[in-house]
Protein backbone atom coordinates (compact mmCIF):
# COMPACT_ATOMS: atom_id res chain seq x y z
CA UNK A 1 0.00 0.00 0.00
CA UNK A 2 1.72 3.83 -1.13
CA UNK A 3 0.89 6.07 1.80
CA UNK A 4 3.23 8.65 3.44
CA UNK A 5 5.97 7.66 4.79
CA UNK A 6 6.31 4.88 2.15
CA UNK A 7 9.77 4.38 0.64
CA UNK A 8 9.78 4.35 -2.88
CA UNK A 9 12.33 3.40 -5.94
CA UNK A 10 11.86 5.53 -9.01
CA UNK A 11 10.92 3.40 -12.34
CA UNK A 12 10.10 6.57 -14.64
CA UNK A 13 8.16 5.54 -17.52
CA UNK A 14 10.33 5.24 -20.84
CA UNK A 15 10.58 8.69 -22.87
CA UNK A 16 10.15 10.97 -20.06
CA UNK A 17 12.22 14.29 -19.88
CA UNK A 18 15.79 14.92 -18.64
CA UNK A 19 14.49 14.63 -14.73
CA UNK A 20 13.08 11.15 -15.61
CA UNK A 21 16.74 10.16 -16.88
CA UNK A 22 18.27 11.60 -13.72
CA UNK A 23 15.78 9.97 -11.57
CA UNK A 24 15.30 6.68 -12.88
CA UNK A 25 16.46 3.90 -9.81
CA UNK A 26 16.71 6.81 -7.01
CA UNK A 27 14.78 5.91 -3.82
CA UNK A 28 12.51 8.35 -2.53
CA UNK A 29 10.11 8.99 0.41
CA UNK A 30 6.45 9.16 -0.57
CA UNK A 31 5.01 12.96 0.73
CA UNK A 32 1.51 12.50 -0.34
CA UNK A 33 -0.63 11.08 -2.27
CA UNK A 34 -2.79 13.53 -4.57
CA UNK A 35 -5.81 12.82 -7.15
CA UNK A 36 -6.99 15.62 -9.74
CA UNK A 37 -10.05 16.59 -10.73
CA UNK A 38 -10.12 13.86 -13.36
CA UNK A 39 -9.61 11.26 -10.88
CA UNK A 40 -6.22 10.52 -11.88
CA UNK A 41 -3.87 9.64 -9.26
CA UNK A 42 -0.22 11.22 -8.45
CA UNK A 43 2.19 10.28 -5.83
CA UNK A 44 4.34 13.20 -4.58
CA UNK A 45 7.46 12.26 -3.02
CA UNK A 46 11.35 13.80 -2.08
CA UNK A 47 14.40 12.44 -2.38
CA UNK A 48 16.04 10.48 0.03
CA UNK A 49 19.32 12.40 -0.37
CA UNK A 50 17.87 15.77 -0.70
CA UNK A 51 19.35 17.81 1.59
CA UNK A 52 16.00 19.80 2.64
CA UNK A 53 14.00 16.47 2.95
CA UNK A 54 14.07 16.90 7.15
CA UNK A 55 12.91 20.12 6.86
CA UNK A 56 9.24 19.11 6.86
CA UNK A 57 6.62 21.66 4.77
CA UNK A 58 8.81 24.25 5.93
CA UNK A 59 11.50 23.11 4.22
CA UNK A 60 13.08 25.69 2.13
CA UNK A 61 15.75 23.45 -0.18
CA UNK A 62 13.41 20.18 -0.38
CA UNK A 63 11.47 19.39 -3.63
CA UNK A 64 8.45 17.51 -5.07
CA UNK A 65 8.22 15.34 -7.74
CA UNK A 66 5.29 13.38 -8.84
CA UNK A 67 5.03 10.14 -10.27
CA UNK A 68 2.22 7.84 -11.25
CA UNK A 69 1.76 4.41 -9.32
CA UNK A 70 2.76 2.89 -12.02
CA UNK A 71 6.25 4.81 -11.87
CA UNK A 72 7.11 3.76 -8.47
CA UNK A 73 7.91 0.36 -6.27
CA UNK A 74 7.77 0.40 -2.83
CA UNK A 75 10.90 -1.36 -0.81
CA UNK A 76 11.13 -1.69 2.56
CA UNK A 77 7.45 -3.00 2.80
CA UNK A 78 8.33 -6.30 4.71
CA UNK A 79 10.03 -3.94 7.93
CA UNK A 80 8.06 -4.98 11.05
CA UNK A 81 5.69 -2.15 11.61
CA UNK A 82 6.91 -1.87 14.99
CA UNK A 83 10.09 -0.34 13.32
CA UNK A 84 8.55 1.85 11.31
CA UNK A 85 9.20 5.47 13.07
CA UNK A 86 6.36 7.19 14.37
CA UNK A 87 5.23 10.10 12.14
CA UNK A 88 5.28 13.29 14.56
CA UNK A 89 3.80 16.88 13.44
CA UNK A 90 5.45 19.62 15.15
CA UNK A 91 2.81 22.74 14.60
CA UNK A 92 4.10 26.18 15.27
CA UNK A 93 1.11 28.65 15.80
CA UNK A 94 0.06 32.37 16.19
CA UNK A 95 -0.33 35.55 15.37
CA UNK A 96 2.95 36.97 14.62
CA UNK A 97 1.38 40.73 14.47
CA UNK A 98 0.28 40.21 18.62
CA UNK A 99 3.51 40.63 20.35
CA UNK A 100 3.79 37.36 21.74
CA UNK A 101 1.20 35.63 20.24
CA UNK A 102 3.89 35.24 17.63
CA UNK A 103 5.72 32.38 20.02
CA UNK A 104 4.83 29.65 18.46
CA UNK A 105 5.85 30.67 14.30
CA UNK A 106 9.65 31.35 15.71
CA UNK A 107 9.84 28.45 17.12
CA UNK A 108 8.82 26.35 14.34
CA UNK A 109 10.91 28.55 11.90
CA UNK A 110 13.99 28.14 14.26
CA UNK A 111 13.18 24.07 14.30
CA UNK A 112 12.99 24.45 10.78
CA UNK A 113 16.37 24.78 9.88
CA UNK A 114 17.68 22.12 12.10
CA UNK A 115 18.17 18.23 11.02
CA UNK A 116 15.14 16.41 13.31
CA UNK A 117 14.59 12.73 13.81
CA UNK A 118 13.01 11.01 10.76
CA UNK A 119 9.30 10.87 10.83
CA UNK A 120 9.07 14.46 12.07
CA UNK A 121 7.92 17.31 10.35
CA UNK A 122 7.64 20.84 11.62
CA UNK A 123 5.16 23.02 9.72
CA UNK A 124 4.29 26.88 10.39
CA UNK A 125 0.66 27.40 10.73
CA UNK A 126 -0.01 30.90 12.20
CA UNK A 127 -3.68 31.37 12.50
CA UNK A 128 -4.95 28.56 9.98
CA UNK A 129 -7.07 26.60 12.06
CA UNK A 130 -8.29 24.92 9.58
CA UNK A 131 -5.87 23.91 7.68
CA UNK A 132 -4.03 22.58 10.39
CA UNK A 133 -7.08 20.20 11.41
CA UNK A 134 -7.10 18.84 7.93
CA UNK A 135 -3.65 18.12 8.47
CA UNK A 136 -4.56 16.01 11.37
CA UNK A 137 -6.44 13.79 9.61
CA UNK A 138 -3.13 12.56 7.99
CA UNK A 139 -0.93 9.59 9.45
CA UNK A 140 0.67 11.24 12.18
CA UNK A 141 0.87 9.41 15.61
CA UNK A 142 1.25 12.67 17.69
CA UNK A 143 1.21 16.26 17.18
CA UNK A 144 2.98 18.55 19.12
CA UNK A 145 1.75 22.04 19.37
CA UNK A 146 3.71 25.38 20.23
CA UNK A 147 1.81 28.37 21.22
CA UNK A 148 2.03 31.05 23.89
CA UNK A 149 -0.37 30.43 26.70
CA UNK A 150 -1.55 32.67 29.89
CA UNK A 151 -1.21 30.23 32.75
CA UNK A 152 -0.21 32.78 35.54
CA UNK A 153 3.78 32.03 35.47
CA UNK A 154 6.37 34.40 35.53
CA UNK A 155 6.34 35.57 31.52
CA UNK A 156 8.93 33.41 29.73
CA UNK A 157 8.33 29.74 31.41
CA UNK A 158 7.84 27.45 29.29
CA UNK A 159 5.42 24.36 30.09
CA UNK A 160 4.91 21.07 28.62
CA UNK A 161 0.88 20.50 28.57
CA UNK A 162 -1.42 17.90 27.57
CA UNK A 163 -5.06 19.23 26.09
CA UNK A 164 -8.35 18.33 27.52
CA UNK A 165 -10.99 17.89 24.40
CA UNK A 166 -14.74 19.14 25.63
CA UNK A 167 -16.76 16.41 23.32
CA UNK A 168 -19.37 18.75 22.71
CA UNK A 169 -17.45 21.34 21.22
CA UNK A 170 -16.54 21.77 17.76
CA UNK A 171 -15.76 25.44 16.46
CA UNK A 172 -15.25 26.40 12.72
CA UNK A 173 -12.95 29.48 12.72
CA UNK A 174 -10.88 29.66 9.63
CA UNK A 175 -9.36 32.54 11.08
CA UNK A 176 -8.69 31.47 14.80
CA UNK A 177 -5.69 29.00 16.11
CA UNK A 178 -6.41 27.49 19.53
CA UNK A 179 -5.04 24.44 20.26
CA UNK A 180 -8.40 23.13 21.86
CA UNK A 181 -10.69 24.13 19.50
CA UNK A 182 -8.29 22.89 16.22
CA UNK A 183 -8.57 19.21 18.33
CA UNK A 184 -12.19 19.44 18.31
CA UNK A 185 -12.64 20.21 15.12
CA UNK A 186 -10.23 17.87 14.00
CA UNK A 187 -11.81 15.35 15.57
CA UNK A 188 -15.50 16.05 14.02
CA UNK A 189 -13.58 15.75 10.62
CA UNK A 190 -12.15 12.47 11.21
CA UNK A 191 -9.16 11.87 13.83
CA UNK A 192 -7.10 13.20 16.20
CA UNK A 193 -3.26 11.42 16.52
CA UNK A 194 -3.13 9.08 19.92
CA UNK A 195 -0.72 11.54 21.06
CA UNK A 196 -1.37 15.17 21.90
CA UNK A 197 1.00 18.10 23.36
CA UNK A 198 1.44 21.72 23.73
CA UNK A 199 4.79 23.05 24.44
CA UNK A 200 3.93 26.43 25.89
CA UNK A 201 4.85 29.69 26.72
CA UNK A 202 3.77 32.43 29.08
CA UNK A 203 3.57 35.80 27.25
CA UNK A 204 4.66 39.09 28.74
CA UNK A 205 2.53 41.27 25.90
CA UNK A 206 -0.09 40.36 23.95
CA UNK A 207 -2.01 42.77 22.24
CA UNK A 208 -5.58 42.57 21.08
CA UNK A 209 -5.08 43.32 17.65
CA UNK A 210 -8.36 45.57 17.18
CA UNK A 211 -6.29 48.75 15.92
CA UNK A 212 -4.05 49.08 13.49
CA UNK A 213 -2.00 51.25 16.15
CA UNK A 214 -2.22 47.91 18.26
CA UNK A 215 -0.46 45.74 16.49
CA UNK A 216 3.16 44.65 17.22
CA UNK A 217 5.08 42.57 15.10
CA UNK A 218 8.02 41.57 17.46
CA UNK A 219 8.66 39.25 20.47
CA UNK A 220 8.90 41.22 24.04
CA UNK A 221 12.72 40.62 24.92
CA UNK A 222 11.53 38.42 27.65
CA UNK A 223 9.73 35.66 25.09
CA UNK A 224 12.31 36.01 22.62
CA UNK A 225 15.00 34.46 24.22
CA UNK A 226 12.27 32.06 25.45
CA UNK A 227 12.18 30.54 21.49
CA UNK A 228 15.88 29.92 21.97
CA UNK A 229 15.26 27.79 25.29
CA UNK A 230 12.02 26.14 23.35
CA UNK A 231 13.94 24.87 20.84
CA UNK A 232 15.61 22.18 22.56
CA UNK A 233 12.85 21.19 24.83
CA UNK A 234 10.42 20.32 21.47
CA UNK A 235 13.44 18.19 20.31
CA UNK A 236 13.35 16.93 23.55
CA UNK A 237 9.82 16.17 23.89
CA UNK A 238 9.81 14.72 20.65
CA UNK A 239 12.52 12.16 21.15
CA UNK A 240 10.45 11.15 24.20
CA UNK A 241 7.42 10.96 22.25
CA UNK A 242 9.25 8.73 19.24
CA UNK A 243 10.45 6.07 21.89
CA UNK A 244 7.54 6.06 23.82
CA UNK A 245 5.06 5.31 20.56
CA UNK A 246 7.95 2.98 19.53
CA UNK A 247 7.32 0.77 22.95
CA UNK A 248 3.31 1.07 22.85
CA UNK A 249 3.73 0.06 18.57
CA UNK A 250 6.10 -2.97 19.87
CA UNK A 251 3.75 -3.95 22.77
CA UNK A 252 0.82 -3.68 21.07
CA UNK A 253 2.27 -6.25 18.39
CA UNK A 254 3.84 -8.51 20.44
């Protein structure tokens, strides 16, 4: 079965262009899988040795190519699935115009440009609620969320937090990125990965945003060098969260 995370070898179709030439016996990592409006199917995938592959969506040197099924053969597929690695979504968020509210984009743009574990991807969603819920409803096995959050701490601490979901509530915002409300929804659409964290910061300013004279787009001195100390705890946290889904995947196929 092609899904992400499948490893592919190229087998471009006879005739192609010069990229099919280059291509042709490379092994690849499948990104997505994508059908048009005709119905016909595409698989998009990177390059094993491109050097922006790690970089997740935000990756700034990783490309695309697309290939039909009939282009591609998957290897690898006899691996126990117990040592596959977990697929882990690292999603910066906020409103980068709100002081602080910003937090969770530098982060995520900092992580961005670092090598992470494979399976991980780090994606900057500001305030698209939305589309971040639909990306939950891909194969990721936890998500990982970085915002700034008022919790009454001294402005700067940093907390590791696990969401409560209220069943009952699912809110459509298109416009609006809270971690809570983006689960619910997500949920209502289809799933929500097994594992869920926020790694969280306390703000020092936060503006409302309601006049143009409001807004601020910078980091108060006292969050900024927050981002630097965040970085290493969500690399942290997500090492912990790759072995620990790697012993429940292992148990739970025993």
């Amino acid at each position: 079965m092609i899904r992400a995370g499948t490893r592919v070898r190229l087998l471009p179709r006879e005739g192609g262009d010069i990229f099919d030439v280059a291509l042709a016996g490379r092994t690849a990592c499948v990104h997505s899988v994508e059908e048009d409006l005709e119905g016909r199917v595409q698989v998009a995938v990177t390059l094993d040795d491109d050097p922006g592959r790690d970089l997740g969506d935000s990756r700034f040197l990783g490309h695309r190519f697309f290939f039909t099924l009939d282009e591609i053969e998957p290897i690898g597929e006899t691996q126990e699935a117990d040592e596959r690695e977990p697929r882990i979504l690292v999603a910066g968020i906020g409103n980068v115009f709100l002081g602080d509210d910003g937090f969770g984009v530098a982060v995520a743009r900092r992580l961005a440009t670092r090598a992470l574990p494979p399976g991980v991807e780090v994606g900057d969603f500001g305030i698209r609620g939305m589309d971040l819920a639909y990306a939950l409803q891909g194969e990721y096995d936890a998500v990982v969320f970085v915002d700034s959050a008022p919790r009454g701490e001294p402005p700067g601490t940093l907390s590791v937090i696990e969401p409560e979901i209220d069943p009952d509530e699912v809110v459509i915002d298109t416009h609006g990125m809270d971690p809570v409300k983006v689960l619910a929804l997500a949920r209502a659409l289809g799933r929500v990965p097994a594992r869920v964290l926020v790694v969280a910061c306390e703000p020092e300013r936060i503006v409302d945003g309601e006049h143009d004279d409001d807004l601020v787009g910078e980091l108060s001195a006292t969050v900024e060098a927050a981002v630097a100390q965040a970085v290493p705890l969500v690399e942290s946290v997500v090492e912990e969260l790759s072995a620990e889904l790697r012993t429940r995947r292992k148990a739970v196929n025993r």
